[in-house]
Protein backbone atom coordinates (compact mmCIF):
# COMPACT_ATOMS: atom_id res chain seq x y z
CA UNK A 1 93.00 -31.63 195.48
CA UNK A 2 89.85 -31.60 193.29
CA UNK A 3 86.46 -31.61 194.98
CA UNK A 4 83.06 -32.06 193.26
CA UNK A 5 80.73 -29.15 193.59
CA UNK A 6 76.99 -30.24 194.12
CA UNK A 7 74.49 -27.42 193.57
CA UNK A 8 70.64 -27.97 194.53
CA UNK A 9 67.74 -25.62 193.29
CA UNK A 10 64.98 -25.10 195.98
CA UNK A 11 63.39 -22.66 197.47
CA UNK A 12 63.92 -20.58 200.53
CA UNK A 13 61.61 -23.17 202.60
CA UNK A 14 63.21 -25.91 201.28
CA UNK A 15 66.52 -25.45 201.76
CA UNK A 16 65.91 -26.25 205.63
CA UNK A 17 64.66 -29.49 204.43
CA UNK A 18 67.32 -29.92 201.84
CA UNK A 19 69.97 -29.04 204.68
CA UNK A 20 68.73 -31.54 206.74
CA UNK A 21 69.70 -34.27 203.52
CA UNK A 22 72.80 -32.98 203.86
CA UNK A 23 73.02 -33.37 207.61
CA UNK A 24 72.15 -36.82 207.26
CA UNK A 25 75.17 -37.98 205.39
CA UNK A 26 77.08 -36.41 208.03
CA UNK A 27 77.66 -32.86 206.02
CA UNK A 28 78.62 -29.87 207.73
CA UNK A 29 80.02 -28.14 204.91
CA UNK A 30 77.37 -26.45 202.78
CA UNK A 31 76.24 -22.91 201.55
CA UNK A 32 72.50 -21.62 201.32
CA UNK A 33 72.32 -18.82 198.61
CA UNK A 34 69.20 -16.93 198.75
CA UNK A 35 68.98 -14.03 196.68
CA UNK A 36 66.45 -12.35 199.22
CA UNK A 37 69.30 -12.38 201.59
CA UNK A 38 71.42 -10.43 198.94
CA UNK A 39 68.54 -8.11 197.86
CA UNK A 40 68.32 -7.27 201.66
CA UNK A 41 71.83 -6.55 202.31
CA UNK A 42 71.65 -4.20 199.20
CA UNK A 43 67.97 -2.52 200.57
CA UNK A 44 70.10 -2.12 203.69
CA UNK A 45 72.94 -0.77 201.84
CA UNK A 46 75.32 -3.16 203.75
CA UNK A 47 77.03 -3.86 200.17
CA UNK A 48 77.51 -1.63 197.24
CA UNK A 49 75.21 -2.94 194.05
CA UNK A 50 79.02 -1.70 192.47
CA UNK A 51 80.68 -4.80 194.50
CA UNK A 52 78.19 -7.17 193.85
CA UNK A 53 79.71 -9.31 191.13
CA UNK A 54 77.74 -9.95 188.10
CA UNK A 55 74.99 -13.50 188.30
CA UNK A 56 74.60 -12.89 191.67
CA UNK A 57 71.60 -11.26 191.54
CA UNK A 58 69.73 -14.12 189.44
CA UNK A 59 66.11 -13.71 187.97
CA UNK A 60 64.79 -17.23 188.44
CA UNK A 61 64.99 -16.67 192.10
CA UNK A 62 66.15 -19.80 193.13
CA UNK A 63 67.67 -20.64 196.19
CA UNK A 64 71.02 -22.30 195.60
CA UNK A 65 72.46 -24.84 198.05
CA UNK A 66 76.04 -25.44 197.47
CA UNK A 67 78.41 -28.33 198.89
CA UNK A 68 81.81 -29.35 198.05
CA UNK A 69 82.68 -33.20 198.64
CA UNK A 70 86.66 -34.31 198.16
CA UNK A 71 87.07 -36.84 195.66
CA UNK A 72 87.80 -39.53 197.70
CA UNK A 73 85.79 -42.62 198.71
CA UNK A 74 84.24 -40.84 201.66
CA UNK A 75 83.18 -38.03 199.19
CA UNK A 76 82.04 -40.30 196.92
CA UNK A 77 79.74 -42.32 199.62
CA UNK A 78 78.64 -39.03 201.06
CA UNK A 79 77.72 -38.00 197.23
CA UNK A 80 75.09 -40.85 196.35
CA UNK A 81 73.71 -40.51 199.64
CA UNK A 82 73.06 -36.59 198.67
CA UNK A 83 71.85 -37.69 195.72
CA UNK A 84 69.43 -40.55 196.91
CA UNK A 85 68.12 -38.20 199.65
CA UNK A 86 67.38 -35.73 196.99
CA UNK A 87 65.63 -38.09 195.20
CA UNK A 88 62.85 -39.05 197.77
CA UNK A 89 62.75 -35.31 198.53
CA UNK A 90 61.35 -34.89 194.65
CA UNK A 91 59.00 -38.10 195.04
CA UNK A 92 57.18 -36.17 197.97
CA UNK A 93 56.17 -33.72 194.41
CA UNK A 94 55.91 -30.60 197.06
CA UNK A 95 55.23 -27.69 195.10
CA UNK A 96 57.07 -25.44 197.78
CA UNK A 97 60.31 -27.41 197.50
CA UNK A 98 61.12 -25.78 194.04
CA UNK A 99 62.40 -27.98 191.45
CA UNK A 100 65.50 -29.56 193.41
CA UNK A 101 67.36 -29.54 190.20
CA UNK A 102 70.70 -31.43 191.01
CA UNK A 103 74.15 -29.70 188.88
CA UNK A 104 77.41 -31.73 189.30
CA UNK A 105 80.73 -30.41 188.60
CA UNK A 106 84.54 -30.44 189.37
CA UNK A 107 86.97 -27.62 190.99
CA UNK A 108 90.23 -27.20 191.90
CA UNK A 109 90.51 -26.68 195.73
CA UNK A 110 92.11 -23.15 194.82
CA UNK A 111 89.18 -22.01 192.80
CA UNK A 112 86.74 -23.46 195.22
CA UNK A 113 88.35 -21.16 197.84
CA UNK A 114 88.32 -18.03 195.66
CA UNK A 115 84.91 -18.64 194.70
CA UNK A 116 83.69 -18.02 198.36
CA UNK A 117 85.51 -14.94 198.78
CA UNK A 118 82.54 -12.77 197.42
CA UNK A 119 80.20 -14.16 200.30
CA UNK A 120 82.15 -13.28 202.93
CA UNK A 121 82.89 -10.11 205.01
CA UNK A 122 83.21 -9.49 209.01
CA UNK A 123 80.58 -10.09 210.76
CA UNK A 124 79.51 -9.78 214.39
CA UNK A 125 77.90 -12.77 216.56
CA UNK A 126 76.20 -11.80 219.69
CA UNK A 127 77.75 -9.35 221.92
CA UNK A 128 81.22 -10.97 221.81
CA UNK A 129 82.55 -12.06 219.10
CA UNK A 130 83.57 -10.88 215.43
CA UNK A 131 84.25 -13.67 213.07
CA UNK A 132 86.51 -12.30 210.06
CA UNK A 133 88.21 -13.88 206.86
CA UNK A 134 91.87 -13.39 206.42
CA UNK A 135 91.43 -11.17 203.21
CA UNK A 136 89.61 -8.26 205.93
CA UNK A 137 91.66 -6.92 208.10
CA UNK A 138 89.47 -6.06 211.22
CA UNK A 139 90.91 -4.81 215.13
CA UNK A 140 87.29 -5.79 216.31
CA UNK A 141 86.57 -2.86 218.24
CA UNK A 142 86.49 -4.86 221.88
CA UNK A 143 84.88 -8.03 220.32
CA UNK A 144 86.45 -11.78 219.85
CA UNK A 145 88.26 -11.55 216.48
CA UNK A 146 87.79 -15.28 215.45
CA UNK A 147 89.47 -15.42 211.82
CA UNK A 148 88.05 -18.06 209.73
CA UNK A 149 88.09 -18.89 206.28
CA UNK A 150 85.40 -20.76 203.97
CA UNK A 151 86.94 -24.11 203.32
CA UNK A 152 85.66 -27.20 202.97
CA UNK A 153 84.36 -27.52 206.61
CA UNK A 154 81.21 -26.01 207.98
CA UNK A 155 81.00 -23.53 210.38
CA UNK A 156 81.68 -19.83 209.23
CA UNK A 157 79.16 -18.33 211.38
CA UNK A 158 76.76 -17.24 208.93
CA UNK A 159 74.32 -20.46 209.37
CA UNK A 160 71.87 -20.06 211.98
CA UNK A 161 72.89 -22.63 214.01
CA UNK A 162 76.74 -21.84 214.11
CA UNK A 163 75.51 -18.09 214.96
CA UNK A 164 72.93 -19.77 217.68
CA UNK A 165 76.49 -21.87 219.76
CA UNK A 166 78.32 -18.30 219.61
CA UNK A 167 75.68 -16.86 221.08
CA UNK A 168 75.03 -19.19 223.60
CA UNK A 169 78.47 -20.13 224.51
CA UNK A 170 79.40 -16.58 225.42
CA UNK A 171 76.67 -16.32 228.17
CA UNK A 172 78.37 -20.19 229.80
CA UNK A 173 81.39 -18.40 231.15
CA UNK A 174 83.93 -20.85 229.43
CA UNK A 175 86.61 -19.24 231.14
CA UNK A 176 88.86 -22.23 232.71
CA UNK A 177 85.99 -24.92 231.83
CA UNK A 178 87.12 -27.60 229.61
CA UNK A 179 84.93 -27.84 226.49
CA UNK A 180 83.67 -30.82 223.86
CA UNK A 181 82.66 -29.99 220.23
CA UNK A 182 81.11 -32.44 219.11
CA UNK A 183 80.80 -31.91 215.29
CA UNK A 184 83.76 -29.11 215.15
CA UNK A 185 83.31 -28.58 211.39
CA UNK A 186 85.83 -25.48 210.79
CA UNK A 187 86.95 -25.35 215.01
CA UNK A 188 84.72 -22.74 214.99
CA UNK A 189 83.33 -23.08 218.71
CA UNK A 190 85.96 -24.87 220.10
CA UNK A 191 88.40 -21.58 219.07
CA UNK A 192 85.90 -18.99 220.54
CA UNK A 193 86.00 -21.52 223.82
CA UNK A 194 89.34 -21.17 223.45
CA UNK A 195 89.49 -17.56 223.32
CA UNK A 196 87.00 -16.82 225.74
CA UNK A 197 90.00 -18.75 228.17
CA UNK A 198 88.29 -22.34 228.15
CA UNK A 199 91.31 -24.07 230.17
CA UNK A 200 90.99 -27.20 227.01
CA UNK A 201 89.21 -28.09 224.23
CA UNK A 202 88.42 -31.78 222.63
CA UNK A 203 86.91 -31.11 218.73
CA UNK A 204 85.75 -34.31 216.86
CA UNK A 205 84.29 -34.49 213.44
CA UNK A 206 84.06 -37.16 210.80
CA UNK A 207 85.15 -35.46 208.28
CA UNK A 208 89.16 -35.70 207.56
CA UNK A 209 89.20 -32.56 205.69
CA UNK A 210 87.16 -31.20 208.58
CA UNK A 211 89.50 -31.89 211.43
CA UNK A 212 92.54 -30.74 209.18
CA UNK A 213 91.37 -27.29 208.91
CA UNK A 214 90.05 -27.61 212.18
CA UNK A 215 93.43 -27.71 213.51
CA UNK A 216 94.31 -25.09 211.02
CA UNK A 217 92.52 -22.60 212.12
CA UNK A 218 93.21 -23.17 215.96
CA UNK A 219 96.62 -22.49 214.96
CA UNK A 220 95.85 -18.97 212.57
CA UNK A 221 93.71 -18.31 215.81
CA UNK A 222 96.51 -18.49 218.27
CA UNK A 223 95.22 -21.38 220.14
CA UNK A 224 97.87 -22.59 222.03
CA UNK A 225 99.60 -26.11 221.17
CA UNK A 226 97.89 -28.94 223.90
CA UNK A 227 95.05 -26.61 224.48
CA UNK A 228 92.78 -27.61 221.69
CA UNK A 229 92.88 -31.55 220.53
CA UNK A 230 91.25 -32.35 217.35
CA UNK A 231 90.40 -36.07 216.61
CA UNK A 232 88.63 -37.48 213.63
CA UNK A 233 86.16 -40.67 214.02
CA UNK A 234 82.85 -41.45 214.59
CA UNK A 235 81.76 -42.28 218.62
CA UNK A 236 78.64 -44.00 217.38
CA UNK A 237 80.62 -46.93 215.17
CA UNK A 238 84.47 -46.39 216.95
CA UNK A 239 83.60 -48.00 220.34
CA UNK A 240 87.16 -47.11 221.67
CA UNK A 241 86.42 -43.44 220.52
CA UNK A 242 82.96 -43.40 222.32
CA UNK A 243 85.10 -44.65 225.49
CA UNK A 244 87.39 -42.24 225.25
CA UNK A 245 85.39 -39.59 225.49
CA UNK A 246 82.83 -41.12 228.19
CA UNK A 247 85.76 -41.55 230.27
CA UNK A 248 86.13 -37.23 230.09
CA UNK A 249 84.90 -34.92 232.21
CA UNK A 250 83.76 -31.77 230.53
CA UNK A 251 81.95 -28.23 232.01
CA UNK A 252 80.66 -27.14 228.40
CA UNK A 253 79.43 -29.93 225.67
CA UNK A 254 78.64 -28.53 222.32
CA UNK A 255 76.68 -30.27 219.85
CA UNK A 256 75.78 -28.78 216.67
CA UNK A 257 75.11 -31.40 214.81
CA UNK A 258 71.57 -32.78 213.75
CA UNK A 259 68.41 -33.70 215.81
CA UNK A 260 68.98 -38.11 215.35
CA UNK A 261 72.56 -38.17 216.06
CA UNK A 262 72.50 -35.94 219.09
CA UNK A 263 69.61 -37.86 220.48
CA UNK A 264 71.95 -41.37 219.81
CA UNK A 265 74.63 -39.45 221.70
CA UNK A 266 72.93 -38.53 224.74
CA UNK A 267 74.28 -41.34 226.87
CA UNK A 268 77.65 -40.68 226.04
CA UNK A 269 77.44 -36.92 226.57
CA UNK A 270 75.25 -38.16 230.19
CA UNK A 271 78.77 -39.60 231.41
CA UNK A 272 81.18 -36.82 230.61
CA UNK A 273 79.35 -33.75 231.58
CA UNK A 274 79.93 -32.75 234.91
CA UNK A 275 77.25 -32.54 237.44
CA UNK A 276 76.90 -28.70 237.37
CA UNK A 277 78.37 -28.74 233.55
CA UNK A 278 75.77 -27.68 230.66
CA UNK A 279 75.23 -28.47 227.07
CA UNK A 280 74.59 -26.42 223.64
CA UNK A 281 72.47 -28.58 220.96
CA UNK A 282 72.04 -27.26 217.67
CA UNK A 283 71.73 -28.04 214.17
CA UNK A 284 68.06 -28.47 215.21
CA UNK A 285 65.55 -27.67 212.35
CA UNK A 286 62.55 -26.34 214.35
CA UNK A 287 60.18 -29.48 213.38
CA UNK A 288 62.71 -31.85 215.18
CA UNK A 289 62.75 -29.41 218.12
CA UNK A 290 60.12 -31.60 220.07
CA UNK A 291 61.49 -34.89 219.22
CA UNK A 292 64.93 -33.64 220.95
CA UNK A 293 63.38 -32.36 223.78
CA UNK A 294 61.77 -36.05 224.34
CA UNK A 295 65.14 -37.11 224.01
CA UNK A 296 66.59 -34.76 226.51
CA UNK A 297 64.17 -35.23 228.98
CA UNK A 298 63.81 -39.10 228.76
CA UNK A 299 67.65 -39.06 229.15
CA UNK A 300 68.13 -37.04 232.03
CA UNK A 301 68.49 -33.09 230.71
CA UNK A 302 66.09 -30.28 231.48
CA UNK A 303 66.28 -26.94 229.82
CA UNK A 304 67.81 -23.85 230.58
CA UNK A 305 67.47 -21.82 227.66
CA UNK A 306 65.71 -22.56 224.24
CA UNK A 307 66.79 -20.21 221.25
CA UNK A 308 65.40 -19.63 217.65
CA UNK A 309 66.57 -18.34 214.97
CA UNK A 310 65.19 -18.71 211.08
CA UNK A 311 63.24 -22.07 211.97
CA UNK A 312 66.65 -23.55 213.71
CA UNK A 313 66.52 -24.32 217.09
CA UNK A 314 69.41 -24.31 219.66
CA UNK A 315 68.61 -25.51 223.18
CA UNK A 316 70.92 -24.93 226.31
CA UNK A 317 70.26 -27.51 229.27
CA UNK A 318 71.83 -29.77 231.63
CA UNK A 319 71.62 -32.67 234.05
CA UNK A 320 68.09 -33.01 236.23
């Protein structure tokens, strides 16, 4: 399959606006390179400079946000709305957005994978977990192994928000609850549900490609066959999906997906949480954090816990 491969200049302070674009055209699937991040890791000596392959270390400093859309007519769609947000994002002439120069280009999917292969290395999520690519070989040393794989789904662990569910589920106890993840991206969540001993999973995502390695990597994972169902649709437009779901009864609900659509889907998540059940939001940039707790409280939901991390926001709560 070929995908096009959408790079955006900013800066560090604008890629949280620039991942919200991408957000918006229902994009989960997206990497932020910063090369402070790098010269950190290397300050750190977390990576040899000798293993550091040559480029990535640019001069101009620029803070590249990468996304990979199938060429197909919902990559295509999702592609002019990238573009059109970008766009509006450059009429606002914000000095501290950087330049938000767009590059377009076309990959094979094998070379998109390989490319991502120097990004990635174990790494360990809260006190639990340990999310690994095939390539490293890791026992986990009494943590979660969760193997995973960039592809063209989000959720790797290494955003913020991703990091901020992991976290947060492993202090819910999912052990016999049955879990929703809304926005599954990769399966992510709904795996380390799974191998925490949630009794079932239901992941939905949008995204085809999505919900195909979704189910993918419940299966590399060793998530049993029944225990983890993966369906692809939207419950805002697909009124028999919303109904399916609303007619569910869930313990754990979580929503990483962006501050609008998980206010539009309070009402739904309202009717299948159960009454001592709780709910992870996330894929909340921190200047939408008040506008969802409006939402939450206007719909029912108090807090429990409210977590930051990098200007994302992740907020734990349940019914009043």
């Amino acid at each position: 399959m070929k995908f096009n491969e959408i790079t955006i200049h900013t800066t560090t302070a604008g890629s949280e606006v620039v991942s919200g674009v991408l957000f918006n055209e229902g994009i989960t699937c997206f990497s932020v390179e910063d090369p402070r991040d790098l010269a950190e890791l290397l300050e750190n000596k977390y990576v040899p400079v000798d293993y550091v392959e040559e480029g990535l270390l640019r001069e101009d400093g620029d803070v590249l946000v990468r996304v990979y859309l199938a060429e197909n007519e919902q990559g295509q769609l999702q592609l002019e709305g990238i573009l059109a947000g970008i766009e509006k994002l450059k009429a606002l002439n914000e000095e501290w957005l950087g330049s938000l120069e767009t590059e377009l280009s076309v990959t094979d999917e094998k070379d998109w994978e390989n490319n991502w292969k120097q990004y990635f290395h174990p790494l360990p999520i809260g006190e639990r977990f340990l999310v690994v690519p095939s390539w490293e070989k890791e026992e986990g040393n009494g943590r979660v192994v969760i193997e995973i794989d960039p592809a063209s789904s989000f959720g790797t662990g290494r955003h913020e928000t991703t990091a901020l569910c992991l976290e947060a589920l492993e202090k819910l106890s999912p052990e016999g609850k049955s879990v929703l993840d809304m926005g599954c991206g990769s399966g992510i969540l709904g795996i380390g549900a799974a191998l925490l001993g949630s009794s079932h999973i239901d992941a939905v995502d949008i995204d085809m490609v999505a919900t195909r390695i979704a189910e993918e990597n419940a299966e590399k994972n060793g998530v049993p066959k029944g225990k983890m169902a993966v369906y692809c649709g939207n419950v805002l437009t697909d009124e028999s999906l919303w109904k399916h779901f609303a007619e569910q009864k869930y313990g754990i609900i979580l929503a990483n997906i962006v501050a609008d659509i998980i206010s539009d889907m309070l009402p739904l998540f309202d009717s299948c949480l159960l009454p001592d059940g709780l709910m992870v939001c996330s894929g909340i940039i921190s200047p939408r954090k008040e506008f969802v707790l409006d939402a939450l409280n206007a719909n029912g939901f108090e807090v429990v816990e409210l977590k930051e991390k990098n200007d994302w926001v992740a907020i734990v709560c349940r019914k009043k």
